[in-house]
PDB file of N, CA and C in Angstrom:
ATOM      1  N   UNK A   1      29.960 -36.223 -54.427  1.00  0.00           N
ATOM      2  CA  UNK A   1      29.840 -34.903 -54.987  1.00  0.00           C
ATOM      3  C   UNK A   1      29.726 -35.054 -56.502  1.00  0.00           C
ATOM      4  N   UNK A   2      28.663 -34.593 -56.967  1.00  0.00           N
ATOM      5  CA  UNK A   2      28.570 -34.710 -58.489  1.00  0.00           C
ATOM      6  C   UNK A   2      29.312 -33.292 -59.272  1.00  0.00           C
ATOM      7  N   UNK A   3      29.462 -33.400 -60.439  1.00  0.00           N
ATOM      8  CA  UNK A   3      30.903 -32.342 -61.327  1.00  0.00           C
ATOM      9  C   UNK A   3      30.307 -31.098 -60.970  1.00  0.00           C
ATOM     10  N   UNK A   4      28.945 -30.543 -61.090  1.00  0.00           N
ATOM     11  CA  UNK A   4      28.731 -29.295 -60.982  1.00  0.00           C
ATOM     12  C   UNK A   4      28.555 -28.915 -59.640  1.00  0.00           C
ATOM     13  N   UNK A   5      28.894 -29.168 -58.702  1.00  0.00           N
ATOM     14  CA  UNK A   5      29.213 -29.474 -57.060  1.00  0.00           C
ATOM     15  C   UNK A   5      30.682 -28.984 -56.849  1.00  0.00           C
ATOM     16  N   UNK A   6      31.428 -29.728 -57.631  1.00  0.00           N
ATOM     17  CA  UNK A   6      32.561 -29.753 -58.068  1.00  0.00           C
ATOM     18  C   UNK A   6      32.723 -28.381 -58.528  1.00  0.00           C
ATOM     19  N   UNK A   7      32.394 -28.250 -59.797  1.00  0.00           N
ATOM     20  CA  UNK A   7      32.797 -26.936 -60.499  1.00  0.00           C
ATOM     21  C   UNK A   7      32.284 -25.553 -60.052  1.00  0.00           C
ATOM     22  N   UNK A   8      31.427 -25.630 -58.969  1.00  0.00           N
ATOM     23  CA  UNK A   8      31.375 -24.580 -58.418  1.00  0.00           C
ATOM     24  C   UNK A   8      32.257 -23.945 -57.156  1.00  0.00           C
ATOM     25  N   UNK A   9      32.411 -25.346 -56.255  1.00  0.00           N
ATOM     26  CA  UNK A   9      33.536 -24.662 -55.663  1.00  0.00           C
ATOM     27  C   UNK A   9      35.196 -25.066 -56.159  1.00  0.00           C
ATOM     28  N   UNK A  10      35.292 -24.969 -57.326  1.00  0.00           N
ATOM     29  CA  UNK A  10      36.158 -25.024 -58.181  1.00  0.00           C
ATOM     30  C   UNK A  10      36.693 -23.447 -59.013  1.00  0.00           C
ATOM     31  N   UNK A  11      35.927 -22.742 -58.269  1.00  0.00           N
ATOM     32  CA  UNK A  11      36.521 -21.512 -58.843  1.00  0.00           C
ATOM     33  C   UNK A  11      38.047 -20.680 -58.776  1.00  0.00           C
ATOM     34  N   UNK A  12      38.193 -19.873 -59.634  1.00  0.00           N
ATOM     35  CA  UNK A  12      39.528 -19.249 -59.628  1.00  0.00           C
ATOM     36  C   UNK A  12      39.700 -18.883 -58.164  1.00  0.00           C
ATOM     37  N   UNK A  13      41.255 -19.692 -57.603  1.00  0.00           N
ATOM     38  CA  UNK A  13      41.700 -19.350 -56.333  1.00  0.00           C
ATOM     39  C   UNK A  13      41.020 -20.566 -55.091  1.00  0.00           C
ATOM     40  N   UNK A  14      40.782 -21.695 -55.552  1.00  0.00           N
ATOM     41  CA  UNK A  14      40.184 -22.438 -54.733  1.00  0.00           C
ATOM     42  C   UNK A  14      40.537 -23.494 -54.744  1.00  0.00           C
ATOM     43  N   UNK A  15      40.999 -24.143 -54.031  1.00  0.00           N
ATOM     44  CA  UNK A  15      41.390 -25.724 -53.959  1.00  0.00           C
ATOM     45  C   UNK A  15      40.316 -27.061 -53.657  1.00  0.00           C
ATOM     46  N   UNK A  16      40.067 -27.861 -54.261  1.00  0.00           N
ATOM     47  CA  UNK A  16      39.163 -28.820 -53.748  1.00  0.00           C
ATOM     48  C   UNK A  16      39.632 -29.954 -54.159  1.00  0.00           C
ATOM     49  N   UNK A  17      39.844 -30.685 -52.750  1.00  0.00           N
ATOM     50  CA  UNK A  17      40.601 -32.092 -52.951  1.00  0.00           C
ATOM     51  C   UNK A  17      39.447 -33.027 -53.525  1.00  0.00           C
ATOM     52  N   UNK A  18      40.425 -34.258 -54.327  1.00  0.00           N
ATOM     53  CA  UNK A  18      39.631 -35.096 -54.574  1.00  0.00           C
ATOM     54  C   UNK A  18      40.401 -36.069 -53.821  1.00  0.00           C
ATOM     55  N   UNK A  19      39.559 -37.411 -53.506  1.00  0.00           N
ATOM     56  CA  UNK A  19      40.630 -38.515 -52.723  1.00  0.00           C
ATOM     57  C   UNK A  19      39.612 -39.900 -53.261  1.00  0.00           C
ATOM     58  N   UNK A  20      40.309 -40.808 -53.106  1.00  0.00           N
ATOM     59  CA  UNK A  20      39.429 -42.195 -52.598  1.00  0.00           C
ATOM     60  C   UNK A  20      39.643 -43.252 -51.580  1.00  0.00           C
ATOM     61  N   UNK A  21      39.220 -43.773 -51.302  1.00  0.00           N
ATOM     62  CA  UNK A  21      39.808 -44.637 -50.276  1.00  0.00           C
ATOM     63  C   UNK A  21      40.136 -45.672 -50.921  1.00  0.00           C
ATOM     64  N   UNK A  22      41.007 -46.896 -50.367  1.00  0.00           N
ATOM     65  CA  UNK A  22      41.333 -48.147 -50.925  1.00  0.00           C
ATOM     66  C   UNK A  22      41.242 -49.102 -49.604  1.00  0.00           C
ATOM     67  N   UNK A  23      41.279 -50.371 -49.480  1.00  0.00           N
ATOM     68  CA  UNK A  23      41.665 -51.184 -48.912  1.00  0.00           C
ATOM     69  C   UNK A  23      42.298 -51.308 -49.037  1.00  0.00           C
ATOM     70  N   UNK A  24      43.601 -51.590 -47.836  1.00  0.00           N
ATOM     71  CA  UNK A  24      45.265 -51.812 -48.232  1.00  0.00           C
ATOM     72  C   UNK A  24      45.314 -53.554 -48.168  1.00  0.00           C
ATOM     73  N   UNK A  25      44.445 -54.175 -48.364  1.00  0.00           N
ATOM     74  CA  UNK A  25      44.922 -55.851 -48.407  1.00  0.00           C
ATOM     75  C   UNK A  25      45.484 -56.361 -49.520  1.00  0.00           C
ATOM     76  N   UNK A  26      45.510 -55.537 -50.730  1.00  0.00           N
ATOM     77  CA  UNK A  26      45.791 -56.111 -51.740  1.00  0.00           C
ATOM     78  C   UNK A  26      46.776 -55.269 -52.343  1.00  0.00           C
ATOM     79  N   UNK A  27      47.018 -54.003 -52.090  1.00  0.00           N
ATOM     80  CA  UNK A  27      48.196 -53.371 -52.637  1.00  0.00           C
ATOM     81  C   UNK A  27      48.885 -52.359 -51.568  1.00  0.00           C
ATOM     82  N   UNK A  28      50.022 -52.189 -51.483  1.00  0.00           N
ATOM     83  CA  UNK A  28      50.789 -51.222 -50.538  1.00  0.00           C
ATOM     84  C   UNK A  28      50.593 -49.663 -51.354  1.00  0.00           C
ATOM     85  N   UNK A  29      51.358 -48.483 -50.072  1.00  0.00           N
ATOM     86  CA  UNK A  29      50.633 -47.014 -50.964  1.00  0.00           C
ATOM     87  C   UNK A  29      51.975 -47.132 -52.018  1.00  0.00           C
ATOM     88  N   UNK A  30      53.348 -48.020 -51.486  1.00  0.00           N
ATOM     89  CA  UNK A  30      54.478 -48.099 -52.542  1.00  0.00           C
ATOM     90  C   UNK A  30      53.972 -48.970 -53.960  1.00  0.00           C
ATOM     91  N   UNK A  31      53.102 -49.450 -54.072  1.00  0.00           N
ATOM     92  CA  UNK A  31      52.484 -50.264 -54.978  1.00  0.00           C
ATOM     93  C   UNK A  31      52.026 -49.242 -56.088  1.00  0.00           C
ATOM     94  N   UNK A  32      51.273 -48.786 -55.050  1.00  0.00           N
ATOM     95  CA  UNK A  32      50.000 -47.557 -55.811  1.00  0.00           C
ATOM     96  C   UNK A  32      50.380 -46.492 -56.601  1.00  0.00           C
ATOM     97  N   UNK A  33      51.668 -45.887 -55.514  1.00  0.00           N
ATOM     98  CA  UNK A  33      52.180 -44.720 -56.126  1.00  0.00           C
ATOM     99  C   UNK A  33      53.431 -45.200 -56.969  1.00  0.00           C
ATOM    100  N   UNK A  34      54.109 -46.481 -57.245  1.00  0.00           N
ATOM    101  CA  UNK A  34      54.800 -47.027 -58.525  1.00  0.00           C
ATOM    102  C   UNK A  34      53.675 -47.186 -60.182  1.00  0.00           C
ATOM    103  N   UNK A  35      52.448 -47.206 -59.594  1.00  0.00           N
ATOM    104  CA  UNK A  35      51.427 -47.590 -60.656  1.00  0.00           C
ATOM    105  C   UNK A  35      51.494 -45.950 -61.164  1.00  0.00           C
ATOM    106  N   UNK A  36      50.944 -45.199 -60.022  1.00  0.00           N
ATOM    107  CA  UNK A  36      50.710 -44.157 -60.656  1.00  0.00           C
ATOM    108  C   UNK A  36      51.307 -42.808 -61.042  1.00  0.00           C
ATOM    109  N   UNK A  37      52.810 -43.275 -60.846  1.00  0.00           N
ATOM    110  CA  UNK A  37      53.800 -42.732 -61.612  1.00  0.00           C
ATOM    111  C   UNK A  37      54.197 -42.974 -62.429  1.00  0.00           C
ATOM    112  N   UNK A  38      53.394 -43.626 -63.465  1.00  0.00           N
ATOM    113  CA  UNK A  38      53.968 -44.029 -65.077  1.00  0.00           C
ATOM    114  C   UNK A  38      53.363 -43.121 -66.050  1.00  0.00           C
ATOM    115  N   UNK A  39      51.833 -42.527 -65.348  1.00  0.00           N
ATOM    116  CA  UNK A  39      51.400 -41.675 -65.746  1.00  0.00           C
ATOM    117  C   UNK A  39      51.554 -40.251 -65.452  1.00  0.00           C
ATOM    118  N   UNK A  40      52.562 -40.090 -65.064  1.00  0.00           N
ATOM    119  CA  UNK A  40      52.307 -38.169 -65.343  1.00  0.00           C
ATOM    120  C   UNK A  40      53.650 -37.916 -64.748  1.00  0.00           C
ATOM    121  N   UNK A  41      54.222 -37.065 -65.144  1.00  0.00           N
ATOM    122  CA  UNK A  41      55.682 -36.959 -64.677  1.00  0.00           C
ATOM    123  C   UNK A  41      55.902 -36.464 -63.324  1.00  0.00           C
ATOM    124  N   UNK A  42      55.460 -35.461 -62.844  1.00  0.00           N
ATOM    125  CA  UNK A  42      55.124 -35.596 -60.975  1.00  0.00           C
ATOM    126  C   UNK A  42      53.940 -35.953 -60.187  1.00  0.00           C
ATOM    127  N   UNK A  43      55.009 -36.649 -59.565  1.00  0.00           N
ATOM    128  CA  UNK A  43      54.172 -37.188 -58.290  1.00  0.00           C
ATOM    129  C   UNK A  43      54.425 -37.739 -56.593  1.00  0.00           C
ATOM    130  N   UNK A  44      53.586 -37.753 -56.174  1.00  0.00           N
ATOM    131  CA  UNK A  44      54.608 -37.902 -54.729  1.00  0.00           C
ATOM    132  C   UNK A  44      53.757 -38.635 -53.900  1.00  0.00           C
ATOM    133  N   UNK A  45      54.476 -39.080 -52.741  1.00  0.00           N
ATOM    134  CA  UNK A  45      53.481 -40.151 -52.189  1.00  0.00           C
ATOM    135  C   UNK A  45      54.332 -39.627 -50.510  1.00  0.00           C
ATOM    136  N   UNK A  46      53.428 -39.143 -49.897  1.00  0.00           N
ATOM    137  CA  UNK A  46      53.786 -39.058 -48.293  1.00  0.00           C
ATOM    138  C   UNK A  46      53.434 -40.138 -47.611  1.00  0.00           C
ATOM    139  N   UNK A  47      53.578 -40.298 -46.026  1.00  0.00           N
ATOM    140  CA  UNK A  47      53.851 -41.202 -45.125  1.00  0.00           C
ATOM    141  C   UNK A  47      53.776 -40.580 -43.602  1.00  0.00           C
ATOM    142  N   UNK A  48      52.443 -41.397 -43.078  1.00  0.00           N
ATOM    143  CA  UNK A  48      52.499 -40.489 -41.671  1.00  0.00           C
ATOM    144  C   UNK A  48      53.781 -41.232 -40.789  1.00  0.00           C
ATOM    145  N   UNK A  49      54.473 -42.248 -40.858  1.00  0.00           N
ATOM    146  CA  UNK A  49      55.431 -43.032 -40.219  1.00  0.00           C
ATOM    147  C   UNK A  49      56.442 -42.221 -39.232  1.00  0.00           C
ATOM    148  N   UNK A  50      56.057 -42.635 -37.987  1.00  0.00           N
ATOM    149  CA  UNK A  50      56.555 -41.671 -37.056  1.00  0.00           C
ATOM    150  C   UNK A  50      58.078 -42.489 -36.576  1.00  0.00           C
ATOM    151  N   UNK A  51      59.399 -41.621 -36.400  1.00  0.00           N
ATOM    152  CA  UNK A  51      60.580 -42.193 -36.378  1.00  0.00           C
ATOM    153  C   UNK A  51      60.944 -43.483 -35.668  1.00  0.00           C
ATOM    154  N   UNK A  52      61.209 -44.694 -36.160  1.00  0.00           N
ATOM    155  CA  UNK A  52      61.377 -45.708 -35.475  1.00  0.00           C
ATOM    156  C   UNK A  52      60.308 -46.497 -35.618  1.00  0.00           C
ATOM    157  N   UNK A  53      59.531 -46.625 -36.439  1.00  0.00           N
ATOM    158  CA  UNK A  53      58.257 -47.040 -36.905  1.00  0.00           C
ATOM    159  C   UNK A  53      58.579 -47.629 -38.102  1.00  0.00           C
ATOM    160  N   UNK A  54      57.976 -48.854 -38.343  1.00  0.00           N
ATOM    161  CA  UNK A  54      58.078 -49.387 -39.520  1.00  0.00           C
ATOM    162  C   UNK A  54      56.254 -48.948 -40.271  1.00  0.00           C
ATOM    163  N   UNK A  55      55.501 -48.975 -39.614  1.00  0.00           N
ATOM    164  CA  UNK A  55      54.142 -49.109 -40.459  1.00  0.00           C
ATOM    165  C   UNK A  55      53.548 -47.290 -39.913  1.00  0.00           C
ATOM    166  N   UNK A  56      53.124 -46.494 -41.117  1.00  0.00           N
ATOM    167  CA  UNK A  56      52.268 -45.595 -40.728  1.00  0.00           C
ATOM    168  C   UNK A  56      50.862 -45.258 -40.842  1.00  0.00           C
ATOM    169  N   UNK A  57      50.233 -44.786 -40.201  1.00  0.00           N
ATOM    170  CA  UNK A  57      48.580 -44.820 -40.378  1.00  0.00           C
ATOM    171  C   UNK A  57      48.110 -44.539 -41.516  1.00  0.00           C
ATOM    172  N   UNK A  58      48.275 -43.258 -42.074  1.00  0.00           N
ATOM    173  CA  UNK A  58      47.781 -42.644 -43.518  1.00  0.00           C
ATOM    174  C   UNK A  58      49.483 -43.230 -44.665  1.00  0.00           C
ATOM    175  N   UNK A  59      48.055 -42.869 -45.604  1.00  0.00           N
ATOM    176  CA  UNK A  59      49.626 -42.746 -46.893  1.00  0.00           C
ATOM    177  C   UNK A  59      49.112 -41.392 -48.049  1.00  0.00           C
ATOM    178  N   UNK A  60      49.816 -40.696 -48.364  1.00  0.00           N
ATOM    179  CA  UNK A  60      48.925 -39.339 -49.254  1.00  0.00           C
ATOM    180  C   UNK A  60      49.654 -39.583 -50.707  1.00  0.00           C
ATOM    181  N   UNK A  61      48.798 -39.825 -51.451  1.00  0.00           N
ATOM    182  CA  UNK A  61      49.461 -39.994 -53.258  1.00  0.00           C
ATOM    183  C   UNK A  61      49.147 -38.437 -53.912  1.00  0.00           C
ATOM    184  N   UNK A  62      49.887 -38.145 -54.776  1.00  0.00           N
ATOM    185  CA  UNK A  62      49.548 -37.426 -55.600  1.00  0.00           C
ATOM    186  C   UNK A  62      49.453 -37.221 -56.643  1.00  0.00           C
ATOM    187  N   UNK A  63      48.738 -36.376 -57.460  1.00  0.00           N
ATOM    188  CA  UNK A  63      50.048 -36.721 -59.039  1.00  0.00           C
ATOM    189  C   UNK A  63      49.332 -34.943 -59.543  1.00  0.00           C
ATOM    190  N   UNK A  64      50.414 -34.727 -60.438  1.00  0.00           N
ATOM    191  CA  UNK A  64      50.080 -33.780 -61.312  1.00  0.00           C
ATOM    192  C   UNK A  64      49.448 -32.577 -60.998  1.00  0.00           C
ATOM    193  N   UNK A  65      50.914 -32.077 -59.401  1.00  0.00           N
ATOM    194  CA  UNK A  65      50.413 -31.125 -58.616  1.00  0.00           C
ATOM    195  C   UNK A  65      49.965 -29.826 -59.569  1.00  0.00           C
ATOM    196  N   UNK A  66      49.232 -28.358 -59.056  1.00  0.00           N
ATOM    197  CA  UNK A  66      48.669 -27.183 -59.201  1.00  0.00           C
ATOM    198  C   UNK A  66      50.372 -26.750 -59.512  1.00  0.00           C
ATOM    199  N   UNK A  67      50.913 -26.497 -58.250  1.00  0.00           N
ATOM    200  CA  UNK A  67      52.289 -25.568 -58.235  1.00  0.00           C
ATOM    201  C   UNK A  67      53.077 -26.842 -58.260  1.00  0.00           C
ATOM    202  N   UNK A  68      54.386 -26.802 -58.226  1.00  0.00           N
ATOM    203  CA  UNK A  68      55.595 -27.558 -58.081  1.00  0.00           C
ATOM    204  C   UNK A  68      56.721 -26.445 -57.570  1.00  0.00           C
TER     205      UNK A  68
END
């Protein structure tokens, strides 16, 4: 999606995620989201890890939510 793609459905009252993918061979999402909490004072990192599970499928980072 190029910025003016972006900035259109970017209007007042609209949410549009951005994401990227990574390969996890070289860093964990605890890796990622220690990196990228040096920069911005909130941030959060979810976990699909279902109870009794050590490994979960997704991992969701965030930083520098809309609301808090």
């Amino acid at each position: 999606m190029d910025f003016e793609r972006f900035e259109s459905l970017a209007q007042p009252g609209h949410i549009v995620p951005v994401y990227r993918k990574y390969n996890a061979d070289f860093i964990t999402p605890v890796m990622a989201y220690l990196k990228m909490r040096e920069k911005g004072k909130y941030s959060f990192l979810l976990e699909s890890v279902v109870r009794g599970e050590e490994l979960g499928r997704y991992s969701f980072l965030g930083q520098a939510p809309y609301l808090i």
